[in-house]
Protein backbone atom coordinates (compact mmCIF):
# COMPACT_ATOMS: atom_id res chain seq x y z
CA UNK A 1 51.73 -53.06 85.24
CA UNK A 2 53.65 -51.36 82.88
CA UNK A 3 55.53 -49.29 84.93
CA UNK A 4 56.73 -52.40 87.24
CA UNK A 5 57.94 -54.05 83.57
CA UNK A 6 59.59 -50.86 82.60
CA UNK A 7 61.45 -51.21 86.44
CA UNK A 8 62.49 -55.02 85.75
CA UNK A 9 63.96 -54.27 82.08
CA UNK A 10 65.81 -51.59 83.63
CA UNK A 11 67.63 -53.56 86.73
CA UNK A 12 68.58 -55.98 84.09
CA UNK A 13 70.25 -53.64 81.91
CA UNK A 14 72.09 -52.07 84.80
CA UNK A 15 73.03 -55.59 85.49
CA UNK A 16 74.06 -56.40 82.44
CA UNK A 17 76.34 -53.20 82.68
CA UNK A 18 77.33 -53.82 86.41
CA UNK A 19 78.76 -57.29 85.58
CA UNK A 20 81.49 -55.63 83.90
CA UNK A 21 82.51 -53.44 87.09
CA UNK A 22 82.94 -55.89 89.76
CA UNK A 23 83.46 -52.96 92.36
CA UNK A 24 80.02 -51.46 91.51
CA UNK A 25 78.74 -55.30 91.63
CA UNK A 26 79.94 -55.89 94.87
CA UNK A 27 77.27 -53.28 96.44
CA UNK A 28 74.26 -54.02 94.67
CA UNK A 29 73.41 -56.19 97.76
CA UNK A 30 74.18 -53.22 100.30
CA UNK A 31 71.19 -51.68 97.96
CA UNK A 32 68.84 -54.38 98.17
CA UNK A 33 68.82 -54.16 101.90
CA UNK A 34 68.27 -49.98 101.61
CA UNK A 35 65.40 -50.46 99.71
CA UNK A 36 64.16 -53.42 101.81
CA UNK A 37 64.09 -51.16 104.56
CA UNK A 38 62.80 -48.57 102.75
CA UNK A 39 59.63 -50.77 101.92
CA UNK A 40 58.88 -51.72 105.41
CA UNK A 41 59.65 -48.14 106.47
CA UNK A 42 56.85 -46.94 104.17
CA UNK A 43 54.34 -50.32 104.81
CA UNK A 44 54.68 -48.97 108.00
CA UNK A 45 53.82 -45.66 107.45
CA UNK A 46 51.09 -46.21 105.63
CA UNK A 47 49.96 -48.80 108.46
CA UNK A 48 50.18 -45.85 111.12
CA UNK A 49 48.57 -43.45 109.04
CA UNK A 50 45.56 -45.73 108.53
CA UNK A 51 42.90 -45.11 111.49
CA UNK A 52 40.95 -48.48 110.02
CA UNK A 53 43.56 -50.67 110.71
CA UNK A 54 45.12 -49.02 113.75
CA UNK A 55 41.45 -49.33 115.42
CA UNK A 56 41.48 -53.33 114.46
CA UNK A 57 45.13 -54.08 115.39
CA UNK A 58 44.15 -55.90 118.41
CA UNK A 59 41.69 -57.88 116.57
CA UNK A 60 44.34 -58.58 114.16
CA UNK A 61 46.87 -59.41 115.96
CA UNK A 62 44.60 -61.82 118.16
CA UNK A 63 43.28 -63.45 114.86
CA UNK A 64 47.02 -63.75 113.57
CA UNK A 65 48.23 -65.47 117.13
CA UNK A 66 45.65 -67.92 116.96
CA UNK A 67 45.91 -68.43 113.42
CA UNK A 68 49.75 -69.70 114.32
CA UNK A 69 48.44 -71.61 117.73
CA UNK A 70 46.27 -73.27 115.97
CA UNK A 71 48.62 -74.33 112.87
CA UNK A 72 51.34 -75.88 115.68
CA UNK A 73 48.73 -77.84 116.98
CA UNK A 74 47.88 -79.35 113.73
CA UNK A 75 51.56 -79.98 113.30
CA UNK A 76 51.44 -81.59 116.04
CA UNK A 77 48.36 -83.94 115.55
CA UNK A 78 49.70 -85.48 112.70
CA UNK A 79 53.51 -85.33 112.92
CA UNK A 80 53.43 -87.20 116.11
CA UNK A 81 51.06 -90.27 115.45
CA UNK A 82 53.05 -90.32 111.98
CA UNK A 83 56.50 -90.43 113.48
CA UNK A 84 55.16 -93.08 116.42
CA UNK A 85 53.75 -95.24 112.96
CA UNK A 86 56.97 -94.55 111.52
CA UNK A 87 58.86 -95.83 114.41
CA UNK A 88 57.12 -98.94 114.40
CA UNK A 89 56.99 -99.49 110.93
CA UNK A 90 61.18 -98.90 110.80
CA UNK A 91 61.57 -101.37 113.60
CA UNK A 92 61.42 -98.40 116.41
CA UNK A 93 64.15 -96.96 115.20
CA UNK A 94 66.81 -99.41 116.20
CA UNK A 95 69.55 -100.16 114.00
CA UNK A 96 71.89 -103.70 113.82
């Protein structure tokens, strides 16, 4: 925990200190996406190299699919008989 403190207190400091050099400023978010990329790079990496989770991908990936199947189709339960009850509350959506 420390260590990720320690890594906060010093981005603000060299923020504090790029602010003043508007040329350096300008590519700090050219750096964020590096080391965006860099994260996922090594997520995956450490995905591949894990023979647990590469034997259960399928199973993941099946429960993560239905997972979002199943979360449209509650959208869709409710956001349709709402916005029908809207519509007839509202007048059904006709306006004078």
């Amino acid at each position: 925990m420390i260590d990720l403190l320690l890594a906060l207190s010093a981005g603000i400091l060299f923020g504090f200190v790029l602010r003043h050099y508007p040329v350096w400023a300008k590519q700090v978010p050219v750096a964020i996406t590096v080391g965006l990329f860099a994260l996922i790079f090594v997520m995956g990496l450490q995905v591949g190299g894990s023979s647990e989770v590469m034997n259960s991908i399928m199973q993941i990936g099946f429960q993560a699919a239905s997972f979002a199947f199943i979360t449209v189709c509650g959208s869709v339960m409710f956001s349709v008989p709402l916005s029908l009850w809207w519509k007839k509350k509202s007048g059904g959506g006709h306006h004078s």
